[in-house]
Protein backbone atom coordinates (compact mmCIF):
# COMPACT_ATOMS: atom_id res chain seq x y z
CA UNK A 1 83.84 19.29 -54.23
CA UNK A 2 85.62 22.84 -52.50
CA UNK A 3 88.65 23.64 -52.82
CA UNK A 4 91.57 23.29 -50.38
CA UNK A 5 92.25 26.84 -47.87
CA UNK A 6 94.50 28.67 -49.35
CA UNK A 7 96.47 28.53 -46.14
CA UNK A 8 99.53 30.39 -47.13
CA UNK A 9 97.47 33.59 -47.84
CA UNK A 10 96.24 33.34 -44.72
CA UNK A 11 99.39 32.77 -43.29
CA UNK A 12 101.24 35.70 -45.20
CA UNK A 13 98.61 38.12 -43.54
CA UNK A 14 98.73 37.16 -40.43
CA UNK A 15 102.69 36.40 -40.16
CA UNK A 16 103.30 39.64 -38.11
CA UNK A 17 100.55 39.23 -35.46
CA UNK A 18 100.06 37.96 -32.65
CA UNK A 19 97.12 35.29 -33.28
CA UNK A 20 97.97 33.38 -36.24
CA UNK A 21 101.52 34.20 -35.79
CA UNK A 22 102.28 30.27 -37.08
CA UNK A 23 100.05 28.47 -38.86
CA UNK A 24 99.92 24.84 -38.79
CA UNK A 25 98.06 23.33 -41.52
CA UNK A 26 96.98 20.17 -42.64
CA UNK A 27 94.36 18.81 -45.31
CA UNK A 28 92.72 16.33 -43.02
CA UNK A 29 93.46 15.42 -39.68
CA UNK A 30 91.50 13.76 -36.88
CA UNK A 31 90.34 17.02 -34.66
CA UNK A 32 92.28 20.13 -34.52
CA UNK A 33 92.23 20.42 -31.01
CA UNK A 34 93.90 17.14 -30.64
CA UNK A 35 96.76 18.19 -33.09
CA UNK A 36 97.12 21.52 -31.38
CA UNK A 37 97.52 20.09 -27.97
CA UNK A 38 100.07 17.31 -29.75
CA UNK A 39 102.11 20.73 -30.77
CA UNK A 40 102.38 21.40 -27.11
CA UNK A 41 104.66 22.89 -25.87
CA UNK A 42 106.65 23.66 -28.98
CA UNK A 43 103.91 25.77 -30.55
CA UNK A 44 104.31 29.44 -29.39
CA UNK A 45 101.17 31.24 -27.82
CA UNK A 46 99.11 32.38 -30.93
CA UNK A 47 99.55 29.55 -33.47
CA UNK A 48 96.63 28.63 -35.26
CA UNK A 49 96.37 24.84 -36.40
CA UNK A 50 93.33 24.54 -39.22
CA UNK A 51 92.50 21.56 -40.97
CA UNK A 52 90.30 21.30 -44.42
CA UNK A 53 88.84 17.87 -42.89
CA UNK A 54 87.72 16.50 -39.43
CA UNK A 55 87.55 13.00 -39.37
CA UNK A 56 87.03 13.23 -35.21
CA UNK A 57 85.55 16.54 -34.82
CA UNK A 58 84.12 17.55 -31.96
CA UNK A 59 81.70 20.27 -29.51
CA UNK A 60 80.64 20.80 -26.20
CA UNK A 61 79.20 17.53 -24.53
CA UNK A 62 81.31 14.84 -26.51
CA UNK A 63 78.97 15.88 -29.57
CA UNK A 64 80.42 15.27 -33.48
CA UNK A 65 81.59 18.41 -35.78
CA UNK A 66 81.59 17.04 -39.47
CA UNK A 67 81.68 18.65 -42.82
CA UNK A 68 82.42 17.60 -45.87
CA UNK A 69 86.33 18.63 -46.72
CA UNK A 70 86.35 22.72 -47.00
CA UNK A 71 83.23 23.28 -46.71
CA UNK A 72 83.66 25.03 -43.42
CA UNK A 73 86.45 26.61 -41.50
CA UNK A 74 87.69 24.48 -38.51
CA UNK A 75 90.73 25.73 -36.47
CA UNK A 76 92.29 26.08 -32.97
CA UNK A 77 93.99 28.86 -31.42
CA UNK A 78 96.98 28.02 -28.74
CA UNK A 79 96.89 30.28 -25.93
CA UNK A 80 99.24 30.66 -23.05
CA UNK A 81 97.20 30.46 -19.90
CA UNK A 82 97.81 33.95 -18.24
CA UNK A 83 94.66 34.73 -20.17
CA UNK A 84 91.37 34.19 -17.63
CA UNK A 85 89.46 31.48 -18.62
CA UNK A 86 86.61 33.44 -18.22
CA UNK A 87 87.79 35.86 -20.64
CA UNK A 88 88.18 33.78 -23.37
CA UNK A 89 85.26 32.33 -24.12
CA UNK A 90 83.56 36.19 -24.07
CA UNK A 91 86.27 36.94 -26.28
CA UNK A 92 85.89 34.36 -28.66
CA UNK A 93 81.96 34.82 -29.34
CA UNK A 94 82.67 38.27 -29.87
CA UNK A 95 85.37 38.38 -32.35
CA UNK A 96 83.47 35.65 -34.42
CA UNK A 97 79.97 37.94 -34.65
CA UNK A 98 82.59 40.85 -35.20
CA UNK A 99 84.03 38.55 -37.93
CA UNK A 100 80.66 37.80 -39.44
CA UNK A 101 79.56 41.40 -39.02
CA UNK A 102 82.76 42.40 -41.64
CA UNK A 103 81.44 40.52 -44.33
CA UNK A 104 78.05 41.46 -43.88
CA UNK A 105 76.32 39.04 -42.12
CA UNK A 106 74.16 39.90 -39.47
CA UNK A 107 75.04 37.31 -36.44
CA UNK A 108 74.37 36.80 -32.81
CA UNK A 109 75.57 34.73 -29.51
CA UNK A 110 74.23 31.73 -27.96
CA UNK A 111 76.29 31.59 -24.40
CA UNK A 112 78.50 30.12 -23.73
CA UNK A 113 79.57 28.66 -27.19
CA UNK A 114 77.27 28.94 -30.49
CA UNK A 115 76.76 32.04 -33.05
CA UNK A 116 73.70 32.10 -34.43
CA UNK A 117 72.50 33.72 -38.39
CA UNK A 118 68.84 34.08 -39.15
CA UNK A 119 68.14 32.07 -35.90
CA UNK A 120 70.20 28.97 -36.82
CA UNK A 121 73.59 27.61 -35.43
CA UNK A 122 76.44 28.32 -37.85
CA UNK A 123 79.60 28.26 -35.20
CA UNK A 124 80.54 26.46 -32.32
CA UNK A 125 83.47 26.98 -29.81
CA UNK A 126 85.28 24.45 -27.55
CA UNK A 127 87.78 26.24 -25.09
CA UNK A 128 89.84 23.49 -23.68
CA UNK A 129 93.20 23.74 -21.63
CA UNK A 130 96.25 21.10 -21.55
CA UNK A 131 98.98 21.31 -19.19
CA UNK A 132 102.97 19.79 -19.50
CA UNK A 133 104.47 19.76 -15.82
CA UNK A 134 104.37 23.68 -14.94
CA UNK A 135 102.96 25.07 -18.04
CA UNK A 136 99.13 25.15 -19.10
CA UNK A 137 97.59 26.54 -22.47
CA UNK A 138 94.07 27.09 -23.49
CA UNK A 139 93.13 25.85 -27.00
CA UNK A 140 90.09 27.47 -28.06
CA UNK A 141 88.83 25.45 -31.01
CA UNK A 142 86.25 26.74 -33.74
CA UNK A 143 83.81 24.94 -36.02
CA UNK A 144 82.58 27.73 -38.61
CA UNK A 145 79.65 26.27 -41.73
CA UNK A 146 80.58 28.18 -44.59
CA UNK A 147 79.57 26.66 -47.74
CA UNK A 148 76.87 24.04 -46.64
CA UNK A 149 75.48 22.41 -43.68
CA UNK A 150 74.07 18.92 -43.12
CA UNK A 151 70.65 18.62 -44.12
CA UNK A 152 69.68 16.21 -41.36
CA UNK A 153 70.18 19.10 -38.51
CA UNK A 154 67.28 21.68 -39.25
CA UNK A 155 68.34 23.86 -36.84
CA UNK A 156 71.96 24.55 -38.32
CA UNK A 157 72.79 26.98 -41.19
CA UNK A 158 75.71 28.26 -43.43
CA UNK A 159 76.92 31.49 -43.93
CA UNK A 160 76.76 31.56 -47.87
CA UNK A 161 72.57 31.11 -47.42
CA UNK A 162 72.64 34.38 -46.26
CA UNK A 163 75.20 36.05 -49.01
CA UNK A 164 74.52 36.91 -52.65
CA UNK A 165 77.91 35.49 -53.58
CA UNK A 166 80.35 32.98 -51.94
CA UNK A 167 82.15 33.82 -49.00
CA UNK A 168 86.40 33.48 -48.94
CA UNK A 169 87.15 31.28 -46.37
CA UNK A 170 91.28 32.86 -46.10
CA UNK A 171 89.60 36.36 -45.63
CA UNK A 172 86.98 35.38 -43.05
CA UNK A 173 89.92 33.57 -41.18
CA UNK A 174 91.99 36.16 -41.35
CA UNK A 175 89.14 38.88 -39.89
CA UNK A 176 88.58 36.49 -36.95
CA UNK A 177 92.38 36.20 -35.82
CA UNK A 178 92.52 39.85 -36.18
CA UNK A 179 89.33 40.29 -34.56
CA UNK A 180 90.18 37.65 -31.76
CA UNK A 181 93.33 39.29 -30.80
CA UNK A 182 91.85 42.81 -30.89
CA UNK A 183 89.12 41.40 -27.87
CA UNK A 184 91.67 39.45 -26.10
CA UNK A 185 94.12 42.84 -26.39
CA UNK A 186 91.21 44.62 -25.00
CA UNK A 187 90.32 42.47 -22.28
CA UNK A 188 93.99 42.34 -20.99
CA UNK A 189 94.01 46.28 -21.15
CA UNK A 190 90.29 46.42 -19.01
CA UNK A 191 91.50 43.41 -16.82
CA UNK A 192 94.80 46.06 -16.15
CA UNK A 193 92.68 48.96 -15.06
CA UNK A 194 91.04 47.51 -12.68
């Protein structure tokens, strides 16, 4: 019913940064979390793993993330761990409503993990860490409704109800790893200064 993510666009434009430095993509898989952390600890800081299809999805609290295959944006970021876990979280919520705010959609935060349009959940975020021996990472996970939302959860939306015209999906992504890494950049420098 959509069309596949043009990954490799998204992958050209990010190629020289930091977040979204690799992309690791895959048409379905079973949560992207779960193949992020099976990446470990081969996956350099900033790789982004995005899937089309979720068959194992998943929130805060154990709850489900499905959507019908890409009809929504679903990623994870690796992170090394010298990033505070507060930080990240704060970070996260704010690049995606800066993300939103770029393609003209007025959005807002519900702490600690949901963005909000017109009142109505369109995002969620899952920060989760994973350790090998020594080393630890922090995956931060994203569930993003872009083209349509379940009709069974009233209080959930999608962010082409609020736009005259379709929204791209590779240019979206591509705003929120640049606007990611511009808050976690920013944090580091404040987190320096003091």
């Amino acid at each position: 019913l959509y069309p596949a993510l043009d990954w490799q666009t998204v992958a050209d434009r990010r190629r020289q940064a930091t977040i979204g430095c690799r992309l690791h993509y895959q048409a379905e898989t079973d949560s992207t979390s779960t193949l992020a952390a099976s990446l470990l600890p081969g996956a350099p800081p900033g790789t982004v793993v995005v899937a089309d299809y979720q068959t194992a999805g998943r929130g805060r609290l154990g709850r489900a993330w499905l959507a019908p295959f890409g009809s929504s944006l679903t990623f994870t970021v690796i992170l090394s761990a010298r990033h505070p876990l507060w930080v990240v979280p704060m970070a996260t919520g704010l690049a995606l409503v800066d993300a939103l705010e770029a393609h003209g959609i007025e959005g807002r935060l519900k702490w600690p993990n949901d963005a909000l349009v017109g009142g109505k959940k369109c995002a969620g975020i899952l920060i989760e860490s994973a350790s090998l021996g020594r080393e630890s990472w922090l995956l931060i996970g994203v569930g993003l409704n872009v083209r349509t939302v379940d009709p069974s959860l009233p209080l959930a939306t999608y962010l082409d109800a609020h736009l005259p015209m379709p929204l791209s999906r590779e240019a979206l992504l591509v705003t929120l790893l640049a606007r990611l890494e511009a808050r976690l950049a920013a944090s580091a420098a404040d987190a320096a200064t003091t």
